[in-house]
Protein backbone atom coordinates (compact mmCIF):
# COMPACT_ATOMS: atom_id res chain seq x y z
CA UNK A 1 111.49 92.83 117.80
CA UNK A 2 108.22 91.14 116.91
CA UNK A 3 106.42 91.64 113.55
CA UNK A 4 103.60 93.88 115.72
CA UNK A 5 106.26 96.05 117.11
CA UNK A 6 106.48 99.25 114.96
CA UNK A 7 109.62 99.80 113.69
CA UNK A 8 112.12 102.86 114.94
CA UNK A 9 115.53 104.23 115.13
CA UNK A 10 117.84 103.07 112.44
CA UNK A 11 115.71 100.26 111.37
CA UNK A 12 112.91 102.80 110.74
CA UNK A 13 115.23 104.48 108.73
CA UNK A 14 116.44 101.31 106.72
CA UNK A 15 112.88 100.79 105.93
CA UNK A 16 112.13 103.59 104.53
CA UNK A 17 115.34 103.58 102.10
CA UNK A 18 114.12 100.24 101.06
CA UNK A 19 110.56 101.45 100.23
CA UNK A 20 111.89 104.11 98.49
CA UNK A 21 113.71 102.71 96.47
CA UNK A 22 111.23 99.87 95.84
CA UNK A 23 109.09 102.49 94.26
CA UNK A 24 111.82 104.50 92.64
CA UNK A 25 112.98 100.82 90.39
CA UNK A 26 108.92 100.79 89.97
CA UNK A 27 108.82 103.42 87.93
CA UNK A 28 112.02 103.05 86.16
CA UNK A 29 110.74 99.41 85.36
CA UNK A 30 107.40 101.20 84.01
CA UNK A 31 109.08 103.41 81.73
CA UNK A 32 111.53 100.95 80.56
CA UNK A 33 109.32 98.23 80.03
CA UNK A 34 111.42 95.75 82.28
CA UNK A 35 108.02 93.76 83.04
CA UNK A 36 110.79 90.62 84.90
CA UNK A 37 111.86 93.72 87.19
CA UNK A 38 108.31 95.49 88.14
CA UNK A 39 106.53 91.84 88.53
CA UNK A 40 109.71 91.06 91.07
CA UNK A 41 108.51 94.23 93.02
CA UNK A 42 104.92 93.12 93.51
CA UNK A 43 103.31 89.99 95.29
CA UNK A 44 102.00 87.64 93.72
CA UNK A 45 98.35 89.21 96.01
CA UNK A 46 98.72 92.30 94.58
CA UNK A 47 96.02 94.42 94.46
CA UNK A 48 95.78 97.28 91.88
CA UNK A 49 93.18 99.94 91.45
CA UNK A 50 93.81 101.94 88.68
CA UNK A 51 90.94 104.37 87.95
CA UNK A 52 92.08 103.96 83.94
CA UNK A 53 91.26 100.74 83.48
CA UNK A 54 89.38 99.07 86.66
CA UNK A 55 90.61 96.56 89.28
CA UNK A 56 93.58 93.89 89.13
CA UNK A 57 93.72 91.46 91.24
CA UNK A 58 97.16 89.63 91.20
CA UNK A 59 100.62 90.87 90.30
CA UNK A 60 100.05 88.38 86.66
CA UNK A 61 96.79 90.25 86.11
CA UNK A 62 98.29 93.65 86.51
CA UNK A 63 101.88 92.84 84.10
CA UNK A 64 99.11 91.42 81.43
CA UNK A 65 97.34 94.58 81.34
CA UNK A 66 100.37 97.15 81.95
CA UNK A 67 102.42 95.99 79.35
CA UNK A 68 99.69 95.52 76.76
CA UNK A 69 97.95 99.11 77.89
CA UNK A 70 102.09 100.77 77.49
CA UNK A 71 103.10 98.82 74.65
CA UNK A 72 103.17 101.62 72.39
CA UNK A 73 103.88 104.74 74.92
CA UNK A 74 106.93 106.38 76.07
CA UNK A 75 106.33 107.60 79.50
CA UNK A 76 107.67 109.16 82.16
CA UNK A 77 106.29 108.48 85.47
CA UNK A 78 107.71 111.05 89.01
CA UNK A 79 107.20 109.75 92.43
CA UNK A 80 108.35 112.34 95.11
CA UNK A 81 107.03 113.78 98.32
CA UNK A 82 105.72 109.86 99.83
CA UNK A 83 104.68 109.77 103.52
CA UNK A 84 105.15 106.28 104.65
CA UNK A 85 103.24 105.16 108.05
CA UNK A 86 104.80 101.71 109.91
CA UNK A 87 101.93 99.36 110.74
CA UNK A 88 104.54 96.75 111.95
CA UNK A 89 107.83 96.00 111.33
CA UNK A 90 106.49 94.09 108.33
CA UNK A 91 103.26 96.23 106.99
CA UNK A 92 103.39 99.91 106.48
CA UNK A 93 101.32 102.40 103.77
CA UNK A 94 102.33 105.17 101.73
CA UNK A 95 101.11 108.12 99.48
CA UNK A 96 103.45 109.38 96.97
CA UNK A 97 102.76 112.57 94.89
CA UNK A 98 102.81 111.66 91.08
CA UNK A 99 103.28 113.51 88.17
CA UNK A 100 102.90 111.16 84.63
CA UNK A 101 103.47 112.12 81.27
CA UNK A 102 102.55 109.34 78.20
CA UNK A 103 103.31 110.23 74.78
CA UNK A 104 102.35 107.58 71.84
CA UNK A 105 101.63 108.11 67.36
CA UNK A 106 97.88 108.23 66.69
CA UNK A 107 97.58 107.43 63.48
CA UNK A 108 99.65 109.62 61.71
CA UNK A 109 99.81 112.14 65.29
CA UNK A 110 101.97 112.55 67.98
CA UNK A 111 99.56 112.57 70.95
CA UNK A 112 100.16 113.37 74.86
CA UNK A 113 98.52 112.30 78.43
CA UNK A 114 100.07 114.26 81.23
CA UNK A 115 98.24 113.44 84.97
CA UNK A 116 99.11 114.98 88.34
CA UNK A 117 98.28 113.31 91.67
CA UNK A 118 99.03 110.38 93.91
CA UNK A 119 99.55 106.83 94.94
CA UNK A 120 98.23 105.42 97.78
CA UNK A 121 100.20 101.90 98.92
CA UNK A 122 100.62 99.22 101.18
CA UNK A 123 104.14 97.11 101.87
CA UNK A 124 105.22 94.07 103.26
CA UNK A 125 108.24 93.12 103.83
CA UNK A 126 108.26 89.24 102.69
CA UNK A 127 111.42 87.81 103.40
CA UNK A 128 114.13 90.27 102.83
CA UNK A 129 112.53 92.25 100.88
CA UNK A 130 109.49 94.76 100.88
CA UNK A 131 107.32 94.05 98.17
CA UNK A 132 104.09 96.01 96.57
CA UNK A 133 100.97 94.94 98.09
CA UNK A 134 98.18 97.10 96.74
CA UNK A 135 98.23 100.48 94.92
CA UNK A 136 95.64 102.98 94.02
CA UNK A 137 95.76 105.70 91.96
CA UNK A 138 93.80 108.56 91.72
CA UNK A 139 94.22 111.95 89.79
CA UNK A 140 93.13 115.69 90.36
CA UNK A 141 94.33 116.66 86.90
CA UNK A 142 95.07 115.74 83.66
CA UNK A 143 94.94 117.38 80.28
CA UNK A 144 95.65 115.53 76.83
CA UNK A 145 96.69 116.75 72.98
CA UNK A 146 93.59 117.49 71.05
CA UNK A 147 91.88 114.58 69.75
CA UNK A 148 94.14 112.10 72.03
CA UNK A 149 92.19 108.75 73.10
CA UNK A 150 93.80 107.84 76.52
CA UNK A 151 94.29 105.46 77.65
CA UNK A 152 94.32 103.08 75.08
CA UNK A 153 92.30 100.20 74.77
CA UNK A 154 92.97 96.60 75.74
CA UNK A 155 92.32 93.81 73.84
CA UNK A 156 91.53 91.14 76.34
């Protein structure tokens, strides 16, 4: 099988296990701040565009600025309902419904950021192992506690 040959069969189906549970440790990572584990799930070209805070361009860039911007959240991030397309048996794409939830103290407040909509990825399997390539992330909802400032600010 060459790299342009889409993939199909039981292979197809051994990708898509893989990507899914690529992005299932991604969000476990998020919420548990394991910034060694989500970095190991990304390439080192990853692109991120993350209508909260603007464009990353490197899988560094984007750990600097998640962990700083979820240092002081608990969050709870859902993946579920992905459609995953096969460019190759390397490359593929995927959207994956989202539901987030970020709770944090302001000031002397419990504040909350809930956000409903979906990612839209790319793969590569480098390797043995697919990695994140680029993710975007757009919502269609979100509502917040009353006076909440989300997302925080970074310090850069």
């Amino acid at each position: 099988m060459t790299n342009a040959t889409p993939l199909s069969g039981i292979d197809k189906l051994n990708a898509l296990e893989e990507i899914y549970l690529l992005k299932a440790r991604r969000d476990r990572a998020a919420d548990t701040k394991d910034w060694a584990l989500y970095e190991s799930l990304h390439a080192p070209d990853h692109r991120s565009d993350n209508g909260d805070y603007g464009t990353w361009l490197s899988a560094a860039e984007m750990i600097s600025n998640v962990s700083k911007s979820m240092e002081n959240l608990t969050t709870m991030h859902h993946s579920h309902s992905p459609e995953i397309e096969f460019e190759s048996s390397v490359k593929a794409k995927g959207i994956w419904a989202m539901t987030g939830l970020s709770i944090w103290q302001q000031g002397n407040t419990e504040h909350w950021f809930r956000a409903f909509g979906h990612y839209f990825e790319t793969y590569e399997k480098r390797g043995n192992k697919w990695l994140f390539t680029s993710r975007r992330l757009t919502y269609y909802h979100t509502s917040r506690s009353q006076g909440a400032i989300f997302p925080p600010k970074l310090d850069n």
